[in-house]
N, C-alpha and C. Protein backbone atom coordinates (compact mmCIF):
# COMPACT_ATOMS: atom_id res chain seq x y z
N UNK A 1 101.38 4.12 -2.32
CA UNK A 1 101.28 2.70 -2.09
C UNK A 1 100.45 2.45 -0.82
N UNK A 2 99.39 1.38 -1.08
CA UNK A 2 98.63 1.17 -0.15
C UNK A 2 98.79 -0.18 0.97
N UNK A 3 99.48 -0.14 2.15
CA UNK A 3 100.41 -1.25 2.96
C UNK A 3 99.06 -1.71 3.80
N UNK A 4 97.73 -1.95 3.67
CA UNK A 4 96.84 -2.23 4.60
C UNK A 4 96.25 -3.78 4.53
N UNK A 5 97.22 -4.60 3.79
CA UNK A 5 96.32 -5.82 3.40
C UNK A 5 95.30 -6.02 2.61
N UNK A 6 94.80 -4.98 2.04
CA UNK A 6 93.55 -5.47 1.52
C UNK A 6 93.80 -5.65 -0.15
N UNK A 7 93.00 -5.64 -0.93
CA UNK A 7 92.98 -5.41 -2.07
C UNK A 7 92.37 -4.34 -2.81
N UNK A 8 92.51 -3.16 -4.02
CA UNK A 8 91.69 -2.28 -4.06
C UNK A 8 91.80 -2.17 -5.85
N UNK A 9 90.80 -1.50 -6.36
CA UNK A 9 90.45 -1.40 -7.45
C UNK A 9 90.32 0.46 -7.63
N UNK A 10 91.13 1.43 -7.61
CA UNK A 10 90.54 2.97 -7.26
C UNK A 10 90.61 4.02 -8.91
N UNK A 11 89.94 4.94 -8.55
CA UNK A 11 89.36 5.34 -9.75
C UNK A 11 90.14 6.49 -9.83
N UNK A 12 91.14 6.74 -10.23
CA UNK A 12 91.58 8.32 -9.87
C UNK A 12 91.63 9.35 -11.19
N UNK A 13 91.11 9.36 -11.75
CA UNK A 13 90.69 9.82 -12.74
C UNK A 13 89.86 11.15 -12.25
N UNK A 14 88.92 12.14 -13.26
CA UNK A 14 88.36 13.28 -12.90
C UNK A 14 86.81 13.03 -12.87
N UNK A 15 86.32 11.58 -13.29
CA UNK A 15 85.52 11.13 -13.12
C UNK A 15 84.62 10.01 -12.44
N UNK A 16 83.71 9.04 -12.93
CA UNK A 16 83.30 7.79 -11.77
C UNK A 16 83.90 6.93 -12.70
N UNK A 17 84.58 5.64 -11.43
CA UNK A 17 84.72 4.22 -11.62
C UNK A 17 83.31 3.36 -12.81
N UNK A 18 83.55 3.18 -14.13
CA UNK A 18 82.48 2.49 -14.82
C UNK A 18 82.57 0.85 -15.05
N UNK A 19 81.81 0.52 -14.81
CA UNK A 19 81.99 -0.76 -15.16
C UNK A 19 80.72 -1.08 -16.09
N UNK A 20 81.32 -1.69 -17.31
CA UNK A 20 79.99 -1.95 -18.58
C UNK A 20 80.24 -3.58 -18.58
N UNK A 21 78.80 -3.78 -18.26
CA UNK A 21 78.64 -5.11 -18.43
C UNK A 21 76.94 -5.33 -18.44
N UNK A 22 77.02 -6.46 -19.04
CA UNK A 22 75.32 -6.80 -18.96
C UNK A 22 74.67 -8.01 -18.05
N UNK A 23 75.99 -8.02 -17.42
CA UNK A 23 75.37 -9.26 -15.89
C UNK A 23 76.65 -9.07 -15.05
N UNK A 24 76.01 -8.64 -13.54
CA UNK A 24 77.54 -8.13 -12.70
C UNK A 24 76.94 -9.34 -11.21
N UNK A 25 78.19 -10.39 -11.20
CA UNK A 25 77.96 -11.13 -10.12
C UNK A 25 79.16 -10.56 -9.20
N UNK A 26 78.99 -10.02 -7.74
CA UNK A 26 79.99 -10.07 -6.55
C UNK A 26 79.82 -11.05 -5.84
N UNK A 27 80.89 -11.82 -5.78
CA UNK A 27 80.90 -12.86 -4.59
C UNK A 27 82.02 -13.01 -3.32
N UNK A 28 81.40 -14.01 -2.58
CA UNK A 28 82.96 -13.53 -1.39
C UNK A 28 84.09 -14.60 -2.23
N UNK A 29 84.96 -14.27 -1.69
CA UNK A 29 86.63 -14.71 -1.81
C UNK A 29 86.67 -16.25 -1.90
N UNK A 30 85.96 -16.99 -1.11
CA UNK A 30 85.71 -18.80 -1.78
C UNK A 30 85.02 -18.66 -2.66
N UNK A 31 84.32 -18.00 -3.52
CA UNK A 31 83.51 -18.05 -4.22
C UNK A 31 81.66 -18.77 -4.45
N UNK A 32 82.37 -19.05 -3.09
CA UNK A 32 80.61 -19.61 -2.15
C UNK A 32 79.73 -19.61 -2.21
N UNK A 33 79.26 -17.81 -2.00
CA UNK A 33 78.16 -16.94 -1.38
C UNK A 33 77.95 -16.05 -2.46
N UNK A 34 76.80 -15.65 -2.91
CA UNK A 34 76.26 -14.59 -3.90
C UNK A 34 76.63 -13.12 -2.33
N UNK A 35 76.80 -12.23 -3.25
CA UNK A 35 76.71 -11.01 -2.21
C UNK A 35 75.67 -9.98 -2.60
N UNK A 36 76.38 -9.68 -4.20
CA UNK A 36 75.39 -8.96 -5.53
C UNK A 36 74.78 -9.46 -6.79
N UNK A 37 74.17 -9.14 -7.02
CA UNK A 37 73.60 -9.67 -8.62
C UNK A 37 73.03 -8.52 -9.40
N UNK A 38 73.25 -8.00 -10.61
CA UNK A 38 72.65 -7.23 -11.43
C UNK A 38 72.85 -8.50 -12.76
N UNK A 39 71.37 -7.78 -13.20
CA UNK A 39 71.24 -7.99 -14.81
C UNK A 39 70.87 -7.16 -15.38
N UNK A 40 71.49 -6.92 -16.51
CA UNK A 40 70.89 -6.21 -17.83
C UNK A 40 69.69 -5.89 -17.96
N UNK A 41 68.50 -4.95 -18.10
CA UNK A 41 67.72 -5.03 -18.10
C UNK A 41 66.28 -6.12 -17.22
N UNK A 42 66.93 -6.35 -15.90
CA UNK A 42 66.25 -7.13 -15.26
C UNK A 42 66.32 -6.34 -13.52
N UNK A 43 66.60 -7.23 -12.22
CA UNK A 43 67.00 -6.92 -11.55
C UNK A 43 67.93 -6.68 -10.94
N UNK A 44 68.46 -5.92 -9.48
CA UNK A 44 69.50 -5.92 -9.13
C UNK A 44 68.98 -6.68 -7.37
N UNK A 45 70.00 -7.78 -7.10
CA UNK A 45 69.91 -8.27 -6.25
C UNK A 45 71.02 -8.51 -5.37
N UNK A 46 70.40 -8.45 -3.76
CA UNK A 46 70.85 -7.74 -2.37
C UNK A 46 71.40 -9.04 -1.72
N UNK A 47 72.28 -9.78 -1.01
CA UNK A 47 72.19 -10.88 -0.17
C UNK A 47 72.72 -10.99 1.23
N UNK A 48 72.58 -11.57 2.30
CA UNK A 48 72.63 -11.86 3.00
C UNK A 48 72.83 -13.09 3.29
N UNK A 49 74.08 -13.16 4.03
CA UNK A 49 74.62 -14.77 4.13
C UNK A 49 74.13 -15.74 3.03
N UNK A 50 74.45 -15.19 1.56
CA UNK A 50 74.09 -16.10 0.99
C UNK A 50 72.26 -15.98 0.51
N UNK A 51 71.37 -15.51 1.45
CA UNK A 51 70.18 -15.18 0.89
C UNK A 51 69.73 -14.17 0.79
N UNK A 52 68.38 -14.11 -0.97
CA UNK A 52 68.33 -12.82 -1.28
C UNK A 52 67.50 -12.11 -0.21
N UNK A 53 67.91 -10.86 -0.02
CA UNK A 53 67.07 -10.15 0.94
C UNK A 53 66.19 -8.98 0.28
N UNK A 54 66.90 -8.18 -1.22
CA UNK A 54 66.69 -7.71 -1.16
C UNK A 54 66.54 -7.48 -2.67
N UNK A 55 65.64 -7.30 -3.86
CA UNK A 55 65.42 -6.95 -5.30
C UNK A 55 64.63 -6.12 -5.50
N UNK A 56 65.28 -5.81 -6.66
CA UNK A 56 64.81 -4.72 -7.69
C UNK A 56 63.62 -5.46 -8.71
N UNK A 57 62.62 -4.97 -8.50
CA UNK A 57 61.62 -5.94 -9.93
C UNK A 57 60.84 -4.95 -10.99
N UNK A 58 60.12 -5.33 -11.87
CA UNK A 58 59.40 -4.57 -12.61
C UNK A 58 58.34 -3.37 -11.79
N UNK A 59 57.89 -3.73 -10.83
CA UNK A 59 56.86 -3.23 -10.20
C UNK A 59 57.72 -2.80 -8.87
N UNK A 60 58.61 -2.12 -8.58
CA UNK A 60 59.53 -1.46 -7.38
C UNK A 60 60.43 -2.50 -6.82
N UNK A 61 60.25 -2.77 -5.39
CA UNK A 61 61.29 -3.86 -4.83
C UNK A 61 60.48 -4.76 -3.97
N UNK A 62 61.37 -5.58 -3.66
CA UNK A 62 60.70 -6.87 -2.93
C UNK A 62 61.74 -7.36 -1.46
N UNK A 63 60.76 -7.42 -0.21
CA UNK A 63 62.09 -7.43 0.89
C UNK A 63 61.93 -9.21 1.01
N UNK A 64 62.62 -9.39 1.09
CA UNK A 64 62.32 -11.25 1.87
C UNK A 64 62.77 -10.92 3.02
N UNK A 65 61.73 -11.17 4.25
CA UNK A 65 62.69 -11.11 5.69
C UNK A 65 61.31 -10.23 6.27
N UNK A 66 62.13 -9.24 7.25
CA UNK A 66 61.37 -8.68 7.54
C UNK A 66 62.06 -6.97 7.36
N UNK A 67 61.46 -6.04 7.11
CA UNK A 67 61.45 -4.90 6.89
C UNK A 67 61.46 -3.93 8.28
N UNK A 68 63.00 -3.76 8.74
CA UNK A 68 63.51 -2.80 9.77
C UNK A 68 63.14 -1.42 9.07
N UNK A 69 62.98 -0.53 10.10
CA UNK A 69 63.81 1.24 9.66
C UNK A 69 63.93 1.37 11.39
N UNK A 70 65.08 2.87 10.99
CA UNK A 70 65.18 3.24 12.35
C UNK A 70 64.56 4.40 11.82
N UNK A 71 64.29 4.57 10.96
CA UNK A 71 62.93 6.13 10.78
C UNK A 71 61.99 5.62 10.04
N UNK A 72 61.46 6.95 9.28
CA UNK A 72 60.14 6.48 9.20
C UNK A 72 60.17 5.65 7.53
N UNK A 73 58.60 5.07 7.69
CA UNK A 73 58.37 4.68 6.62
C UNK A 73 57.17 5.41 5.70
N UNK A 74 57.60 5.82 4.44
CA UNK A 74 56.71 6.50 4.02
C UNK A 74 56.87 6.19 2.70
N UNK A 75 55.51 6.71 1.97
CA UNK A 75 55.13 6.86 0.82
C UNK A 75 54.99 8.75 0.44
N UNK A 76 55.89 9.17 -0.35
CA UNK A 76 56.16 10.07 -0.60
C UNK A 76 55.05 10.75 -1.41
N UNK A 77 54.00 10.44 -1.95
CA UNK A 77 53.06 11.00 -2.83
C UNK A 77 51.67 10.84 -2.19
N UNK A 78 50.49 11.96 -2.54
CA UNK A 78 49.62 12.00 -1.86
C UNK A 78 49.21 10.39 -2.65
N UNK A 79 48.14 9.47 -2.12
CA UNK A 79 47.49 8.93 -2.94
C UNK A 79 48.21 7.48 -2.48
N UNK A 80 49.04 7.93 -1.87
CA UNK A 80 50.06 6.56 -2.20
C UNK A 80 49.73 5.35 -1.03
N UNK A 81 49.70 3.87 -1.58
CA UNK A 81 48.88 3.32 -0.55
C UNK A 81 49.94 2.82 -0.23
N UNK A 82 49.80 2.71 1.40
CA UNK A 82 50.44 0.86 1.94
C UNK A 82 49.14 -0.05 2.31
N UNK A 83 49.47 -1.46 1.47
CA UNK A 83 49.05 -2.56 1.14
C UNK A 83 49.11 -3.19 1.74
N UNK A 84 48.71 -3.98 2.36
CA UNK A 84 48.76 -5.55 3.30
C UNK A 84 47.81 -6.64 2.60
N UNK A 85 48.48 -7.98 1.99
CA UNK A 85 47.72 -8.93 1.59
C UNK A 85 47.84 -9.45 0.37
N UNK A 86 47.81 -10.36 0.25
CA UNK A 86 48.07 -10.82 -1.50
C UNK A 86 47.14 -9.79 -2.48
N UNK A 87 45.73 -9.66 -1.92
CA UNK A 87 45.22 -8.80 -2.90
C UNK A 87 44.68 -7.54 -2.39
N UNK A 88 45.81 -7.17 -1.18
CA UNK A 88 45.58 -6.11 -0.90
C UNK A 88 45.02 -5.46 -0.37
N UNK A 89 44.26 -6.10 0.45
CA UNK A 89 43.35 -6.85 1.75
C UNK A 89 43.29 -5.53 2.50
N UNK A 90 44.45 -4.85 2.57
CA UNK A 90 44.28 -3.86 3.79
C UNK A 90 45.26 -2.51 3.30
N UNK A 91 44.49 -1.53 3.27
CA UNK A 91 45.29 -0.30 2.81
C UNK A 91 44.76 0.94 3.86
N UNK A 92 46.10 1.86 3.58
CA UNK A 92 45.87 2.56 4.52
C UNK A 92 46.82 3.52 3.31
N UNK A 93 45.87 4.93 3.70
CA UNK A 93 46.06 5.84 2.64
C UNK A 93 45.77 7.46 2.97
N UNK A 94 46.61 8.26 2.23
CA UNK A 94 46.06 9.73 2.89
C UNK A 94 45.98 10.20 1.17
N UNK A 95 44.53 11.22 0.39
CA UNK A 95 44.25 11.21 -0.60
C UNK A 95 45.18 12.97 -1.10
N UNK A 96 45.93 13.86 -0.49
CA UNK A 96 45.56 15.05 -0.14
C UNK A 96 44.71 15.45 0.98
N UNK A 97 43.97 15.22 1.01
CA UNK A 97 42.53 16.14 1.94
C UNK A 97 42.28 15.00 3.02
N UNK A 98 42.29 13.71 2.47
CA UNK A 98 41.70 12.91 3.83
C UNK A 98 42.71 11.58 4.34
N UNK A 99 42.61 10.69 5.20
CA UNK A 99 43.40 9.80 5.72
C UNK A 99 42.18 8.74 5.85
N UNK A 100 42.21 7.27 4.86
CA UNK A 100 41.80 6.57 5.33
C UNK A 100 42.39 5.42 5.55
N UNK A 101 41.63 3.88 5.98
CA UNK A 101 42.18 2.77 6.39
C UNK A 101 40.86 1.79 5.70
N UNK A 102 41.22 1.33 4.83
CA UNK A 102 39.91 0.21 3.92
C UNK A 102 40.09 -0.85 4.58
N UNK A 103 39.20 -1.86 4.60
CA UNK A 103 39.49 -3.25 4.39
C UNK A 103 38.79 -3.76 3.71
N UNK A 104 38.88 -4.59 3.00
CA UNK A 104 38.72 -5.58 1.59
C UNK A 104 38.22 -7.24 1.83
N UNK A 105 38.56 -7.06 3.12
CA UNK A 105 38.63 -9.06 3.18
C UNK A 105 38.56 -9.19 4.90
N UNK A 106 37.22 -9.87 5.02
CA UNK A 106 37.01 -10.57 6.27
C UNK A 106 36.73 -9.47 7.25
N UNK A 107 37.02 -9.29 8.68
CA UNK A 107 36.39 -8.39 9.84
C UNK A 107 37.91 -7.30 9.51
N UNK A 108 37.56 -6.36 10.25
CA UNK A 108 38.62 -5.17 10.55
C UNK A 108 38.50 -5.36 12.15
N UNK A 109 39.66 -5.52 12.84
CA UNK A 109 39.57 -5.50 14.09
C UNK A 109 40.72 -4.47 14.95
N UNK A 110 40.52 -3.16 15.67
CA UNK A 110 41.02 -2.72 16.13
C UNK A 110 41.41 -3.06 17.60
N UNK A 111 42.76 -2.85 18.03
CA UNK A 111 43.00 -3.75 19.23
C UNK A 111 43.70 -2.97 20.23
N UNK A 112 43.57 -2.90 21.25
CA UNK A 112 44.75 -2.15 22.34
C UNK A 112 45.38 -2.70 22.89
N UNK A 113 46.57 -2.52 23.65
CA UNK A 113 46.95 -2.90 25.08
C UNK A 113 45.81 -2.73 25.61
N UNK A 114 45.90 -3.91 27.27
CA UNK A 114 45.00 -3.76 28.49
C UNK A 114 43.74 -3.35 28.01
N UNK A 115 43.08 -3.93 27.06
CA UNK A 115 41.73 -3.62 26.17
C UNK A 115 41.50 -1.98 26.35
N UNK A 116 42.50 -1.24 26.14
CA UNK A 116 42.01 0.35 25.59
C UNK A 116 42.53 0.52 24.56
N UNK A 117 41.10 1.48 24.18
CA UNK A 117 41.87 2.14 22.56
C UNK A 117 40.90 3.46 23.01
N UNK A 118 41.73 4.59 22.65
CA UNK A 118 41.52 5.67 22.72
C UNK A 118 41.19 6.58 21.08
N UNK A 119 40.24 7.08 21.12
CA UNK A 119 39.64 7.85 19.54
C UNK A 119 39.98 9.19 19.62
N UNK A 120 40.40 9.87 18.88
CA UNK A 120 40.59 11.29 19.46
C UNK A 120 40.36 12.35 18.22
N UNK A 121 39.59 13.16 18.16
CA UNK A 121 38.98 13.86 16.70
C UNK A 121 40.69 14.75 16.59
């Protein structure tokens, strides 16, 4: 018996907790605030106080907000770009063999602190 106040749902079985459904809403306790959202064959969605922060879409995920890490950020495959821009305006890419930085749209401007920038082969 569990005396901690809370409420619990536990799986004790030899296997995982399943839940079959084809639309899974979590909400808080007034019934208020979205927390989770899955659909069936669609997305699964993240919230924060109430707004989405965070989905699953056809084409990977989507952050609304702004995008923390306390490590790194990477693209796991050679080839693999990060994008900046509606159409993508600005990529930065390593192919295997080389590391570049395109731009697509308008000036490329490199910038320093205290106007230095240092080049280093």
């Amino acid at each position: 018996m569990i005396l901690d106040g809370n409420s619990h749902i536990k799986e004790s079985g030899s296997g995982c907790l399943v839940l079959n459904t084809n639309c899974l809403r979590v909400k808080n306790a007034a019934h208020t605030e979205n927390l989770i959202a899955a659909d069936e064959n669609g997305n699964v969605q993240l919230y924060y106080d109430n707004t989405k922060r965070f989905e699953t879409t056809n084409y990977g995920t989507l952050v609304t907000g702004t995008l923390c890490a306390s490590g790194n950020i990477k693209t796991c495959a050679d080839n693999g770009i990060i994008a900046v821009g509606l159409g993508d305006d600005l990529q930065i890419y390593h192919n295997g063999t080389n590391s570049y930085i395109d731009n697509h749209q308008g000036d490329l401007y490199i910038r320093g602190q205290d106007d230095h920038i240092v080049l280093q082969p």
